[in-house]
N, C-alpha and C. Protein backbone atom coordinates (compact mmCIF):
# COMPACT_ATOMS: atom_id res chain seq x y z
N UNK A 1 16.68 -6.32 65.78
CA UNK A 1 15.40 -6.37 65.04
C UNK A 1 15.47 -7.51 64.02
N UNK A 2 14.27 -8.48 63.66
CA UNK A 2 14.57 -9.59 63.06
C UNK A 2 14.10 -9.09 61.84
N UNK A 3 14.32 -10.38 60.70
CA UNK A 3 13.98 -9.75 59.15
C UNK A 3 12.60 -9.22 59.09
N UNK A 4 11.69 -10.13 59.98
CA UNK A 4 10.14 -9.60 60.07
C UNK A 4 9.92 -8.34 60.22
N UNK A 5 10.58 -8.19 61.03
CA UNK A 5 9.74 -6.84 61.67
C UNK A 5 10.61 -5.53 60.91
N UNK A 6 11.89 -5.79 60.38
CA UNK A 6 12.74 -4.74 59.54
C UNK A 6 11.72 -4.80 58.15
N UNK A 7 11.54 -5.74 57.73
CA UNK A 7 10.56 -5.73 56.31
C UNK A 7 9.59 -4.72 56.75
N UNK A 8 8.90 -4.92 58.04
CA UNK A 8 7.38 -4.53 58.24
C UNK A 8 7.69 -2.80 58.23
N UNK A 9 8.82 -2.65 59.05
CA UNK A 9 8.96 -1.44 58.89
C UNK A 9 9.12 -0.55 57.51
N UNK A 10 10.43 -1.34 56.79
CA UNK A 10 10.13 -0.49 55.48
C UNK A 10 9.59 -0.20 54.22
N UNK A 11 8.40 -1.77 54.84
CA UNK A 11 7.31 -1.16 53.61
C UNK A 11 6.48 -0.30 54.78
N UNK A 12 6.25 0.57 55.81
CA UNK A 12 5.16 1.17 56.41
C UNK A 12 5.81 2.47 55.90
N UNK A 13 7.33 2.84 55.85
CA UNK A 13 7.80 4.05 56.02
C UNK A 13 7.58 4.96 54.42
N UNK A 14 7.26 4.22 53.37
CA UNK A 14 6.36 4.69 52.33
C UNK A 14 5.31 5.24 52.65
N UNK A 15 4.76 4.39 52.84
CA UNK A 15 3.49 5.00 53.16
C UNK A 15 3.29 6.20 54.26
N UNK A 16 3.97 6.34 55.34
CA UNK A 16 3.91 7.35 55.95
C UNK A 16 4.19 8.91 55.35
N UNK A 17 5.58 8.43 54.87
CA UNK A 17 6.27 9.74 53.78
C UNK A 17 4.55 10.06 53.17
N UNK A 18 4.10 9.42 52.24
CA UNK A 18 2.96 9.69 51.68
C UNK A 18 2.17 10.28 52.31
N UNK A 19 2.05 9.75 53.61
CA UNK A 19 0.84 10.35 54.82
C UNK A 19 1.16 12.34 55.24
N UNK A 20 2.82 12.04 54.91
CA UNK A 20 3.16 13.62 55.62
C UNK A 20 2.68 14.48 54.20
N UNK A 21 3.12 14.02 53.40
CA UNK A 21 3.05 15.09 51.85
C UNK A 21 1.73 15.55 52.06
N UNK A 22 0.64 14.40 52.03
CA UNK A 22 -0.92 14.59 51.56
C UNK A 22 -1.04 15.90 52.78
N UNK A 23 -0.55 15.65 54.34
CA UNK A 23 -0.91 16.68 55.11
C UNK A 23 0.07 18.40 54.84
N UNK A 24 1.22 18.27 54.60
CA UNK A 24 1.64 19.25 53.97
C UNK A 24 0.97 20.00 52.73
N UNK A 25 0.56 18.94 51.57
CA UNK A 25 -0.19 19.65 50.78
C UNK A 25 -1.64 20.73 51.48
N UNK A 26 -1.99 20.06 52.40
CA UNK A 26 -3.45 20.64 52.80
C UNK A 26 -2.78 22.11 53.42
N UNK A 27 -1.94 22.00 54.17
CA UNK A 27 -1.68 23.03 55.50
C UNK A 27 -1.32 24.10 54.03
N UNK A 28 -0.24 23.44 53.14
CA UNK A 28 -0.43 25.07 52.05
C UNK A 28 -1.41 25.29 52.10
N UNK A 29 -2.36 24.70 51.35
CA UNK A 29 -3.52 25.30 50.92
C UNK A 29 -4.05 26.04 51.65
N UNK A 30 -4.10 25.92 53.26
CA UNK A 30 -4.73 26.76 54.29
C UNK A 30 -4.01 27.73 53.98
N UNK A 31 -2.74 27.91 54.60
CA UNK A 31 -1.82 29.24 54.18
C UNK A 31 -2.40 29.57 53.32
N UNK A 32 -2.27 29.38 52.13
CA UNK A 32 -2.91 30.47 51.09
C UNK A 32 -3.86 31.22 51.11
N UNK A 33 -5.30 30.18 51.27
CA UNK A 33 -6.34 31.10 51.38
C UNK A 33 -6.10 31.60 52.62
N UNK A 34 -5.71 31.65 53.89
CA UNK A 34 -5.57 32.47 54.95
C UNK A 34 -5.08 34.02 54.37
N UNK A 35 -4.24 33.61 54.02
CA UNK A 35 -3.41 34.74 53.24
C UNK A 35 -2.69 35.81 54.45
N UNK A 36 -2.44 34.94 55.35
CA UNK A 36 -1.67 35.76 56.38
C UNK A 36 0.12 35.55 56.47
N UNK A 37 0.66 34.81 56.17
CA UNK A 37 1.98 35.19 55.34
C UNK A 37 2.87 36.12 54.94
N UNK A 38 1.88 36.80 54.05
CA UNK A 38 2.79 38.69 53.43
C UNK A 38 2.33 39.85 54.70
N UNK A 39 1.54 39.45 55.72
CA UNK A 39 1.39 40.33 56.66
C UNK A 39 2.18 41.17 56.74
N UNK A 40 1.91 42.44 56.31
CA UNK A 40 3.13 43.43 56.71
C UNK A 40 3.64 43.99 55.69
N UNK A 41 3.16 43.33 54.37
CA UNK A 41 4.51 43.57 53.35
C UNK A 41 3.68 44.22 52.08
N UNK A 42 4.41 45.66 52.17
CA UNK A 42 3.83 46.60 50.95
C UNK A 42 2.77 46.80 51.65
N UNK A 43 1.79 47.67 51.82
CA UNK A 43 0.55 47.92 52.12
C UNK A 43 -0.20 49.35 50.80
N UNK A 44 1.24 49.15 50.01
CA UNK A 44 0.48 50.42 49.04
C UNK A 44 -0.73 49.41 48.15
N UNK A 45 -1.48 49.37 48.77
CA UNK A 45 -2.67 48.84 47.54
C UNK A 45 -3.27 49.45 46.66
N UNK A 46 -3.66 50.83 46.83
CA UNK A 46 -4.32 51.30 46.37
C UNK A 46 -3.52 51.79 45.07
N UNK A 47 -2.45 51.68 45.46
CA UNK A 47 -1.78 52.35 44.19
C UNK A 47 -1.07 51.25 43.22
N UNK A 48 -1.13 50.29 44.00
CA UNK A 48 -1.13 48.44 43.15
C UNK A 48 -2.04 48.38 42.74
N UNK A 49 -3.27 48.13 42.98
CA UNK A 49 -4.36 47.64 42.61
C UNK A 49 -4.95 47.50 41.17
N UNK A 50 -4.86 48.95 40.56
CA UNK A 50 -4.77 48.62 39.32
C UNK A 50 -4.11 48.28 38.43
N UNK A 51 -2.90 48.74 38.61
CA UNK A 51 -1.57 48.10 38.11
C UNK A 51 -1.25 46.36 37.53
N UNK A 52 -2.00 45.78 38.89
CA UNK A 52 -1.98 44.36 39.07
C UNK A 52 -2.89 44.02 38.34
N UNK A 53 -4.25 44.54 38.49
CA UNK A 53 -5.56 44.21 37.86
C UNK A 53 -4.88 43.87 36.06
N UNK A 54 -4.25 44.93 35.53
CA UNK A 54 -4.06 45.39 34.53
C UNK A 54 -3.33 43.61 33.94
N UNK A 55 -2.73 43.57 34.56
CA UNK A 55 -1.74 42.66 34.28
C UNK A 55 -2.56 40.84 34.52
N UNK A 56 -3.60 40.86 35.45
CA UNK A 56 -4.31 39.63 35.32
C UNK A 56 -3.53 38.90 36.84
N UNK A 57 -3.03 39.56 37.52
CA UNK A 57 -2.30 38.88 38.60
C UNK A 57 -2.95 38.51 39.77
N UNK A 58 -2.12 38.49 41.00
CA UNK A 58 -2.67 38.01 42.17
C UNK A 58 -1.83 39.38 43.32
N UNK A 59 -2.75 39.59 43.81
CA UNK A 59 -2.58 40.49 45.02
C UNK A 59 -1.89 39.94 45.93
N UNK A 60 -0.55 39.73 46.01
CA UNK A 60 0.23 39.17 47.32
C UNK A 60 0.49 39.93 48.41
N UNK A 61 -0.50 40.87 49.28
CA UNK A 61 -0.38 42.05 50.23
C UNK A 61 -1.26 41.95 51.58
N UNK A 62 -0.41 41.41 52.58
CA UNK A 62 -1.18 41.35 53.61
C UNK A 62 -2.16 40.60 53.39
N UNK A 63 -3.31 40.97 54.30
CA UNK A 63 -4.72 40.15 54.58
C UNK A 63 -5.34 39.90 53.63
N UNK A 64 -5.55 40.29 51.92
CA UNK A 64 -6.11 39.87 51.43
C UNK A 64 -4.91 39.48 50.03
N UNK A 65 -4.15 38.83 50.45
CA UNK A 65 -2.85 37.84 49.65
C UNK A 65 -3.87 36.90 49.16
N UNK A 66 -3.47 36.65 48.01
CA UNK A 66 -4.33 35.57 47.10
C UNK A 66 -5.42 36.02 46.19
N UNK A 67 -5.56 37.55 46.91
CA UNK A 67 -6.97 37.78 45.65
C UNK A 67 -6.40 38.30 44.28
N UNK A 68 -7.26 37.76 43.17
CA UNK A 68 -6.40 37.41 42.15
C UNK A 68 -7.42 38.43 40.82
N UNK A 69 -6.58 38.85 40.21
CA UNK A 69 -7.51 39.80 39.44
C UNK A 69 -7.80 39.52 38.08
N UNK A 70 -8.88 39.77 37.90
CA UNK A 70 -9.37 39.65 36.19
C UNK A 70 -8.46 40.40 34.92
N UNK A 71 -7.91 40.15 34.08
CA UNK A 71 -7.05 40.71 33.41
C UNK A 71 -7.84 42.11 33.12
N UNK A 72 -9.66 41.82 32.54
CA UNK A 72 -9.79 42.98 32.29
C UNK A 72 -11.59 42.69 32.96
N UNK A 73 -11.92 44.13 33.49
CA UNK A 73 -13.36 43.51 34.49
C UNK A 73 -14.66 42.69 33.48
N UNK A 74 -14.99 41.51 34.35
CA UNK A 74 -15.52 40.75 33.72
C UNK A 74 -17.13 40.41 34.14
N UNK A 75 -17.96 40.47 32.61
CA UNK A 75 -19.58 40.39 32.84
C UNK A 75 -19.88 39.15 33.98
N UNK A 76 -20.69 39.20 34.59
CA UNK A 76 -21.23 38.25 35.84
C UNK A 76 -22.51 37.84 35.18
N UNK A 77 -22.48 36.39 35.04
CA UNK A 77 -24.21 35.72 35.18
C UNK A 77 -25.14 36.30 36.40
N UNK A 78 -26.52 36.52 35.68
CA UNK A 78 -27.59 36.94 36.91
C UNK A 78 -27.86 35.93 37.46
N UNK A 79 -27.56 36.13 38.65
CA UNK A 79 -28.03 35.24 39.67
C UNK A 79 -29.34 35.91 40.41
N UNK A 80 -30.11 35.10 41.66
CA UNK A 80 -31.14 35.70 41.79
C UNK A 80 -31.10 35.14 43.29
N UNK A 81 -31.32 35.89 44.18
CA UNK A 81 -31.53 35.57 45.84
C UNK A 81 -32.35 36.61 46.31
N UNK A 82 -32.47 36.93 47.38
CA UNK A 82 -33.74 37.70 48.24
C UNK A 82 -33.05 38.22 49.46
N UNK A 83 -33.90 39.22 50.19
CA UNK A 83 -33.34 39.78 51.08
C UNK A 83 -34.20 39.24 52.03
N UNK A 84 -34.26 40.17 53.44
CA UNK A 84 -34.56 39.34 54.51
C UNK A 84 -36.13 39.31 54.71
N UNK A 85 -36.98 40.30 53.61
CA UNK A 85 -38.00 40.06 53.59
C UNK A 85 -38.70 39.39 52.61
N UNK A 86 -37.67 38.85 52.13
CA UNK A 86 -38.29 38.42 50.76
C UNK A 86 -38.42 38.65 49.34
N UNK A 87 -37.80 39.48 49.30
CA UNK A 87 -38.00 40.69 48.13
C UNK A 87 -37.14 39.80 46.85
N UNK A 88 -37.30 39.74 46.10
CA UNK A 88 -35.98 39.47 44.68
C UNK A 88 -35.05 40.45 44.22
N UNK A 89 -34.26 39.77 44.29
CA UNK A 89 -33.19 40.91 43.95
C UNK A 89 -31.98 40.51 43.11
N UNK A 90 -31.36 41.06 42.10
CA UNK A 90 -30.50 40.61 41.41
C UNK A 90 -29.25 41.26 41.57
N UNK A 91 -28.44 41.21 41.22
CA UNK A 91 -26.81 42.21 41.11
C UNK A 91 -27.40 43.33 40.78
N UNK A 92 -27.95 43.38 40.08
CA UNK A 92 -28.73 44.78 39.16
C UNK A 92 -28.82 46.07 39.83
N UNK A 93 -29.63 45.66 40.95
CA UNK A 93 -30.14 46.39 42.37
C UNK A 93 -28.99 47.25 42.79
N UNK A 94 -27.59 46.56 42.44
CA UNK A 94 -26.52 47.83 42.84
C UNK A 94 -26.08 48.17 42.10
N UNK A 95 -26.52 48.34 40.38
CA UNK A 95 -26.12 48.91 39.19
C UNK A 95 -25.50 50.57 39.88
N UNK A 96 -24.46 50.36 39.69
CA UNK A 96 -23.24 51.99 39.88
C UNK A 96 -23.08 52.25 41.16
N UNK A 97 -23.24 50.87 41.65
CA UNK A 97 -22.11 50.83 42.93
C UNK A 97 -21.17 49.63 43.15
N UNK A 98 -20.06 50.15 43.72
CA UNK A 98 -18.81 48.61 44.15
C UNK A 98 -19.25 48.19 45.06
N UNK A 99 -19.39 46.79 45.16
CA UNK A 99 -19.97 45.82 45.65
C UNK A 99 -18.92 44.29 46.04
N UNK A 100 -19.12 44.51 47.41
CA UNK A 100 -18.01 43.20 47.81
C UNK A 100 -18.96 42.14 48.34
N UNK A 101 -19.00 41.30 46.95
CA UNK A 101 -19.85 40.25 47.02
C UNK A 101 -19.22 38.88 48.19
N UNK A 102 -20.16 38.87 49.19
CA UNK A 102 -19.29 37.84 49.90
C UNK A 102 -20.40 36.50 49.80
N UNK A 103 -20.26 34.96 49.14
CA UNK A 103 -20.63 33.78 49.59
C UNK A 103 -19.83 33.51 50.63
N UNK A 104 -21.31 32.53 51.35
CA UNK A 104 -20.86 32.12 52.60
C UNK A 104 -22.22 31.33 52.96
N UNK A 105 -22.03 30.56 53.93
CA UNK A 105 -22.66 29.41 54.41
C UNK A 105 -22.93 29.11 55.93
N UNK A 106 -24.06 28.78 56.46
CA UNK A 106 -24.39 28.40 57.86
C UNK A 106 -22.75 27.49 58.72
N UNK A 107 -22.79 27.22 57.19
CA UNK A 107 -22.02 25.32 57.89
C UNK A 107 -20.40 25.80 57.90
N UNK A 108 -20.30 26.79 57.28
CA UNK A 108 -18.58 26.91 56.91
C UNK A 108 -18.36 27.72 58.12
N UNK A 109 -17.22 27.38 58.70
CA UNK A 109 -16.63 27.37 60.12
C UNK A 109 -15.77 28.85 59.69
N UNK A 110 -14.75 28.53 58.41
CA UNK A 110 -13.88 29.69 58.20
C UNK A 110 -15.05 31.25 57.89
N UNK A 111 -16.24 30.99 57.05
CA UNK A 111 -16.87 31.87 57.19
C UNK A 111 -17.28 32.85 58.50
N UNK A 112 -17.91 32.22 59.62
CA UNK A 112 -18.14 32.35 60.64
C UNK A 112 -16.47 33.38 61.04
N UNK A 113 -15.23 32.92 61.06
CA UNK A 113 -14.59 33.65 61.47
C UNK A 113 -14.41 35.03 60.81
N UNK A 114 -14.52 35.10 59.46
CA UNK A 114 -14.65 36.26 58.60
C UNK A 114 -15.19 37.30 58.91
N UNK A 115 -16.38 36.71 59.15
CA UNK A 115 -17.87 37.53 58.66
C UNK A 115 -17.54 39.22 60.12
N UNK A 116 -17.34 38.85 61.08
CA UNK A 116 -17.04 40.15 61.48
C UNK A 116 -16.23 41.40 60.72
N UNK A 117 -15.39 40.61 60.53
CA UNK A 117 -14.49 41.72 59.71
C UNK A 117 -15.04 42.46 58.40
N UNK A 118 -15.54 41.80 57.92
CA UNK A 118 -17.08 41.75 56.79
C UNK A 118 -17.85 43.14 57.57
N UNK A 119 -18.47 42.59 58.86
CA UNK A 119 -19.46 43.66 59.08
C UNK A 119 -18.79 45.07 59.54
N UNK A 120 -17.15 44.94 59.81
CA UNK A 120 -16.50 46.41 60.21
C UNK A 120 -15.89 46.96 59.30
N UNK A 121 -15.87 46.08 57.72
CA UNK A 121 -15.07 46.89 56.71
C UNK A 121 -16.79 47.55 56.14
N UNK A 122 -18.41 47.17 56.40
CA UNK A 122 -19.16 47.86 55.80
C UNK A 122 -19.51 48.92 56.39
N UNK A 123 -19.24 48.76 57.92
CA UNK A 123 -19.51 49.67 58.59
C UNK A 123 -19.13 51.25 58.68
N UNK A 124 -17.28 50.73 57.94
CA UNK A 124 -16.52 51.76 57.89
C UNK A 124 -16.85 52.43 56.83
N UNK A 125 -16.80 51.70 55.74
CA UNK A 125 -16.84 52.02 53.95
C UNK A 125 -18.17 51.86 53.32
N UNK A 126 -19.06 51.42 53.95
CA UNK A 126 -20.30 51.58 53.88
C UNK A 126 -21.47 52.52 53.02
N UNK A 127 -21.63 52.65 51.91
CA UNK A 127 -22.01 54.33 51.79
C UNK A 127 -22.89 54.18 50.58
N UNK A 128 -23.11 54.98 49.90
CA UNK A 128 -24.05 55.20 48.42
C UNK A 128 -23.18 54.81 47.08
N UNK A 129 -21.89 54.55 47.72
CA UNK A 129 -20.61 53.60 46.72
C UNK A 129 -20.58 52.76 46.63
N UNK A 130 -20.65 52.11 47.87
CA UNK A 130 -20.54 50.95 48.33
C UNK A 130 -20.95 49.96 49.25
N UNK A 131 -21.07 48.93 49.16
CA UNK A 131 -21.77 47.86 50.07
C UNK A 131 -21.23 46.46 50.32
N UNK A 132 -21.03 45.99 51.39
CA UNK A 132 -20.79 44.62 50.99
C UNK A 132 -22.10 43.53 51.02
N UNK A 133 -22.15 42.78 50.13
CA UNK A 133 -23.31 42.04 50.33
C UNK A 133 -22.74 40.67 50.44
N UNK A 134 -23.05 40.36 51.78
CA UNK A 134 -22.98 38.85 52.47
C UNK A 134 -24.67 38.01 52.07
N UNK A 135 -23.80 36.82 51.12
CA UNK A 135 -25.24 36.33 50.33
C UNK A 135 -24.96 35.08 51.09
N UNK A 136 -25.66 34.63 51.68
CA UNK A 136 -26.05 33.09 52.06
C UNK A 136 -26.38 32.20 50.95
N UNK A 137 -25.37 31.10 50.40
CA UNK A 137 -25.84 30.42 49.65
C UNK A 137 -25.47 29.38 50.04
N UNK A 138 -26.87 28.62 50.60
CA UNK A 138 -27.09 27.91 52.04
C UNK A 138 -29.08 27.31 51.37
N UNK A 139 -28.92 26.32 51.44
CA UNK A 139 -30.48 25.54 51.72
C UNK A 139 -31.33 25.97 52.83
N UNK A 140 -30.21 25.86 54.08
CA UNK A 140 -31.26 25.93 55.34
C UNK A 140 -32.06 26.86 55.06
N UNK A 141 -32.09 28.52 54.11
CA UNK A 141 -33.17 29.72 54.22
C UNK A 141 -32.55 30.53 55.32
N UNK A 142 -33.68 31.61 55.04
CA UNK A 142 -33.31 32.84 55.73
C UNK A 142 -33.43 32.92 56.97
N UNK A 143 -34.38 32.00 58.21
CA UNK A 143 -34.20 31.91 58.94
C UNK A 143 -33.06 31.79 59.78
N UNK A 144 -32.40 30.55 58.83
CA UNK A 144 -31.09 29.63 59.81
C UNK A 144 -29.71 31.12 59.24
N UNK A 145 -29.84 31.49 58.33
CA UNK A 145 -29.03 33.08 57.82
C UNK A 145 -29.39 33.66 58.78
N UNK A 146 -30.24 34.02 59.17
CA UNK A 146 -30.56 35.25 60.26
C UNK A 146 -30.11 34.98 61.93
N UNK A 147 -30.22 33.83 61.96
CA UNK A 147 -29.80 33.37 63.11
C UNK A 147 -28.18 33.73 63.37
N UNK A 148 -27.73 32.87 62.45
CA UNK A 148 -26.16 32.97 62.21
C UNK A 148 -25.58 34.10 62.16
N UNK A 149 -25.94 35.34 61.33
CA UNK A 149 -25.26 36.95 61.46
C UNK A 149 -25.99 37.42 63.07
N UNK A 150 -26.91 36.98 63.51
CA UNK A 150 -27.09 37.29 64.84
C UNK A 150 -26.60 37.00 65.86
N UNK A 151 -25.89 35.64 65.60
CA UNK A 151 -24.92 35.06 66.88
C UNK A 151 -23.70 35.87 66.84
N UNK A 152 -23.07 36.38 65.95
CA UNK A 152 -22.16 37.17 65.81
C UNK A 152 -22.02 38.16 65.77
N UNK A 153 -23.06 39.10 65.80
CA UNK A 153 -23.22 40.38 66.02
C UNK A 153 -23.19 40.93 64.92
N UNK A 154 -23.63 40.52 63.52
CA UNK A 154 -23.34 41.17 62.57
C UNK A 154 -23.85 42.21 62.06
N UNK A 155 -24.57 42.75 62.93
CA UNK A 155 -25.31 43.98 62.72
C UNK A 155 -25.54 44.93 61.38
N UNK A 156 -24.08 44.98 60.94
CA UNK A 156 -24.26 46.14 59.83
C UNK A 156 -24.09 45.12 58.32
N UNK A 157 -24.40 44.04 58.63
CA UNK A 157 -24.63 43.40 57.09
C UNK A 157 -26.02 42.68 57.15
N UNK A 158 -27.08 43.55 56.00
CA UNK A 158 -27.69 42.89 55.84
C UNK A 158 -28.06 41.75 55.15
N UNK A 159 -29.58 41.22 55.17
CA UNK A 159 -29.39 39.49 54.84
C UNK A 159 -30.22 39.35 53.78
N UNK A 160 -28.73 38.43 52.88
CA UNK A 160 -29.39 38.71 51.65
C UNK A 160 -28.71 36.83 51.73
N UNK A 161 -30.17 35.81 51.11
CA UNK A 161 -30.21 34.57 51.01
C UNK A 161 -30.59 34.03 49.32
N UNK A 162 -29.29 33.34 49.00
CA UNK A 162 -30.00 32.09 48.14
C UNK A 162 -29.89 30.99 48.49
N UNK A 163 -31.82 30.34 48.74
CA UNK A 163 -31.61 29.06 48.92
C UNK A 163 -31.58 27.99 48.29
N UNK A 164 -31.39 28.11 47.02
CA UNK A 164 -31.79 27.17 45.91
C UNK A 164 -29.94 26.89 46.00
N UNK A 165 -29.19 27.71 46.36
CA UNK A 165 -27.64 27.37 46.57
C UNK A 165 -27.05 27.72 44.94
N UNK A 166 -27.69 28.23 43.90
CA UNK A 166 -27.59 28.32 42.92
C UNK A 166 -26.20 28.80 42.31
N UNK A 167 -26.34 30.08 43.10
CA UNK A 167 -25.03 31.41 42.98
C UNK A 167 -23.75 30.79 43.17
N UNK A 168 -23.68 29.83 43.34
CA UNK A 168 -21.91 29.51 44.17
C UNK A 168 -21.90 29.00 42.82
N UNK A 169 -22.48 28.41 42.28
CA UNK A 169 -22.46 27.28 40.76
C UNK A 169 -22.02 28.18 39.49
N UNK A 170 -23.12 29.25 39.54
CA UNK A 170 -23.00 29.98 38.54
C UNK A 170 -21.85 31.17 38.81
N UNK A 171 -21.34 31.51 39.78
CA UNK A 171 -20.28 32.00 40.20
C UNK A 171 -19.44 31.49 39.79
N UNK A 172 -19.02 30.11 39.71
CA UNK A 172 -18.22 29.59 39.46
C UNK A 172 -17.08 29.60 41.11
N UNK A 173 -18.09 29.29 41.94
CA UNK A 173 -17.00 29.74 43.30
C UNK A 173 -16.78 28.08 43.84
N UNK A 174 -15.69 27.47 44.05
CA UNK A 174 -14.76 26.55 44.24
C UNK A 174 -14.95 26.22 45.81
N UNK A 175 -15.47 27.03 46.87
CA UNK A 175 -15.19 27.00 48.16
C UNK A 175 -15.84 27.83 48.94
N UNK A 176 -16.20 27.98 49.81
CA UNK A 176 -16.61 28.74 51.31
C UNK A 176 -15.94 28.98 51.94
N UNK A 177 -15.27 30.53 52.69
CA UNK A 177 -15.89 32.06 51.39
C UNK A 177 -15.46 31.74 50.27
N UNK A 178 -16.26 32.51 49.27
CA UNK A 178 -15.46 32.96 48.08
C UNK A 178 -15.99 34.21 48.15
N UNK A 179 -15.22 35.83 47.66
CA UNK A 179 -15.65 36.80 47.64
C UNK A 179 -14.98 37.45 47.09
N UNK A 180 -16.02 37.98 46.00
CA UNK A 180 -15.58 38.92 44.57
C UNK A 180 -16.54 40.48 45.08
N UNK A 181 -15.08 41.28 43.82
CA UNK A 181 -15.27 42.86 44.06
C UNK A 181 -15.70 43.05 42.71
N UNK A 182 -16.83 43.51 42.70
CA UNK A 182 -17.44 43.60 41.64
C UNK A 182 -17.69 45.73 41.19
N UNK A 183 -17.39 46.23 39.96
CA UNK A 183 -17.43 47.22 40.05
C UNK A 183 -18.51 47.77 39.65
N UNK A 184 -19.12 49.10 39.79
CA UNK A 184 -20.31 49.93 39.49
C UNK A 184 -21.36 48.95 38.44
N UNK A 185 -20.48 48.87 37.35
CA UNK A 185 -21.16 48.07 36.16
C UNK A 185 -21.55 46.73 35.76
N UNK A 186 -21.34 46.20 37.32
CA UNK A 186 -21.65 44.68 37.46
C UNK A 186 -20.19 43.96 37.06
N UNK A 187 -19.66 44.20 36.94
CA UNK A 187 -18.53 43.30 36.69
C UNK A 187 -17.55 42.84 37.85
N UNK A 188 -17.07 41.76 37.54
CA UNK A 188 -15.90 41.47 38.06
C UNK A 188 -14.81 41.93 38.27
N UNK A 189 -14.17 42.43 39.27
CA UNK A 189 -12.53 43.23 39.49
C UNK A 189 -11.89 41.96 39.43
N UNK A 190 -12.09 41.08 40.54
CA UNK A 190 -11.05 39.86 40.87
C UNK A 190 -12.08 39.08 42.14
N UNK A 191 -10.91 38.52 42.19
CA UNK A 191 -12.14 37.13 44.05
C UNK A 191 -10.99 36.97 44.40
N UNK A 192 -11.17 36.67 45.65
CA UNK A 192 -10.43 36.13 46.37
C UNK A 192 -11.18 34.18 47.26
N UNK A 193 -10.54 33.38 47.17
CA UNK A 193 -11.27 32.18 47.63
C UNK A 193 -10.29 31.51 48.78
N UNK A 194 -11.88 31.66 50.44
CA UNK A 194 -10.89 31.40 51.43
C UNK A 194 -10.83 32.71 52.10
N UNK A 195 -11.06 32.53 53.17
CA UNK A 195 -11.55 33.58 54.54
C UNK A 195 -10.08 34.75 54.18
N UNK A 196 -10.70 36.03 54.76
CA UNK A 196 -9.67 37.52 55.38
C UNK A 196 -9.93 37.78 56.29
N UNK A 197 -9.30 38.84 56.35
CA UNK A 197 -9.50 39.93 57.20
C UNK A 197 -9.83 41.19 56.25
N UNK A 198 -10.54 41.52 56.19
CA UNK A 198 -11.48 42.31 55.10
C UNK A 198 -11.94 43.96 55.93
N UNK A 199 -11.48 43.49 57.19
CA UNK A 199 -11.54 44.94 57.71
C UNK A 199 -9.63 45.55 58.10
N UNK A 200 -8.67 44.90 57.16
CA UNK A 200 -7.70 45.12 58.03
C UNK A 200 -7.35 46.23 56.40
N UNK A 201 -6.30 46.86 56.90
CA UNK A 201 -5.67 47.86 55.91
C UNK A 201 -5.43 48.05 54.34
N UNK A 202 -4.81 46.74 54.30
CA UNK A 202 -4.82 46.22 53.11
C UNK A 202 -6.40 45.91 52.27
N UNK A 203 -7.35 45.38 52.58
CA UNK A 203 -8.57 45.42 52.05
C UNK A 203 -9.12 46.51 51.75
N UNK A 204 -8.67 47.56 53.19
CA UNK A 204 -9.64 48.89 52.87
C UNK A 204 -9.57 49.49 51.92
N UNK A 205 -7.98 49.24 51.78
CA UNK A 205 -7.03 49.96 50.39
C UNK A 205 -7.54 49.60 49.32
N UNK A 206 -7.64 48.55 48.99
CA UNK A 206 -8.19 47.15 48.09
C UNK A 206 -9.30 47.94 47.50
N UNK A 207 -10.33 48.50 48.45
CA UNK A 207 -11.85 48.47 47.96
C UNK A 207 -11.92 50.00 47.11
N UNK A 208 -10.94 50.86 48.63
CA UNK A 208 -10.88 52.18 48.06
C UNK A 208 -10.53 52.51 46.54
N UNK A 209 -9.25 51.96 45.94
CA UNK A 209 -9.00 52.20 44.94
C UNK A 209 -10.34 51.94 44.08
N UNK A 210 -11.12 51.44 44.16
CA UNK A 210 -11.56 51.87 42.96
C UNK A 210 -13.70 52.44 43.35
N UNK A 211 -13.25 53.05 44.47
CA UNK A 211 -13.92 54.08 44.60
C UNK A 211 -13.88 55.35 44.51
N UNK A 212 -14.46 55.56 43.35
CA UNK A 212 -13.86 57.26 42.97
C UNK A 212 -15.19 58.15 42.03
């Protein structure tokens, strides 16, 4: 190899190193919000849950690893979206019930994989306690929302749209999903940011505890 082409090489091999980090950095980040990793490990949630809450931590348990809790439950800005007929509706509407607030979007791909599990953890847990509300906070409107939980069969979540896209802002939500457990009194438990499995064991546990 001549001096040319040895130079050429080891100024490229910087830059590559650089090229692997930037992609390593990303693939964590997937891991994380995936939160499939601790699969398997501890499944007592329900009897964590507050414990952790207490302390301001992060839920490292199975499918919903990463959701991270409010030290102590926290007031929520009113936001304002509509249901599928139109109606206005605020958080309010489920004053003294737990509520698994899910954002989500036409366009977000990881949503789309979620959202089933979404419609079998409401299906299951579903009740005069509880609800999950899958909010579209999405421009396209309720149409292009309605379409989308229909391609997927989402049957048991109904459609609740903001199109002004407002809620993700005032949420303070970072990404598509983001989805907070909000308790009876409007408050904040914790969020998790970045798709689950929301119908798998660990979540159910998650929600149960603090249905009582």
């Amino acid at each position: 190899m001549d001096d040319k082409v040895s130079g050429s090489v080891s100024r490229a091999r910087p830059l590559l190193m650089a090229a692997l980090a930037v992609v390593a950095g990303f693939a964590a980040v997937y891991v994380t919000l995936g939160g499939r990793d601790n699969a398997g490990k501890g499944p007592q949630v329900k009897a964590a849950a507050p414990s952790v809450a207490a302390s301001g931590g992060k839920l490292n348990v199975g499918e919903v690893a990463g959701f991270v809790f409010k030290k102590e439950p926290e007031a929520l800005p009113e936001i304002n979206f509509a249901d599928g007929k139109g109606e206005a509706l605020t958080l309010k509407n489920w004053e003294g019930r737990v509520v698994l607030l899910n954002l989500w979007a036409t366009w977000c791909a990881p949503c789309r994989k979620e959202m089933p599990g979404l419609a079998r953890l409401q299906k299951e847990l579903g009740s005069a306690k509880f609800e999950v509300v899958a909010l579209a906070v999405d421009r396209a409107g309720a149409q292009a929302a309605a379409k989308f939980l229909g391609s997927i069969e989402a049957k048991e979540l109904a459609l609740y749209v903001d199109a002004t896209a407002r809620s993700g802002t005032s949420l303070r939500a970072v990404g598509m999903p983001t989805t907070l457990l909000i308790d009876g009194q409007g408050r904040e438990i914790g969020r998790l940011t970045g798709p689950a499995e929301w119908d798998s064991d660990e979540a159910k546990r998650l929600v149960q505890a603090y249905l009582k």
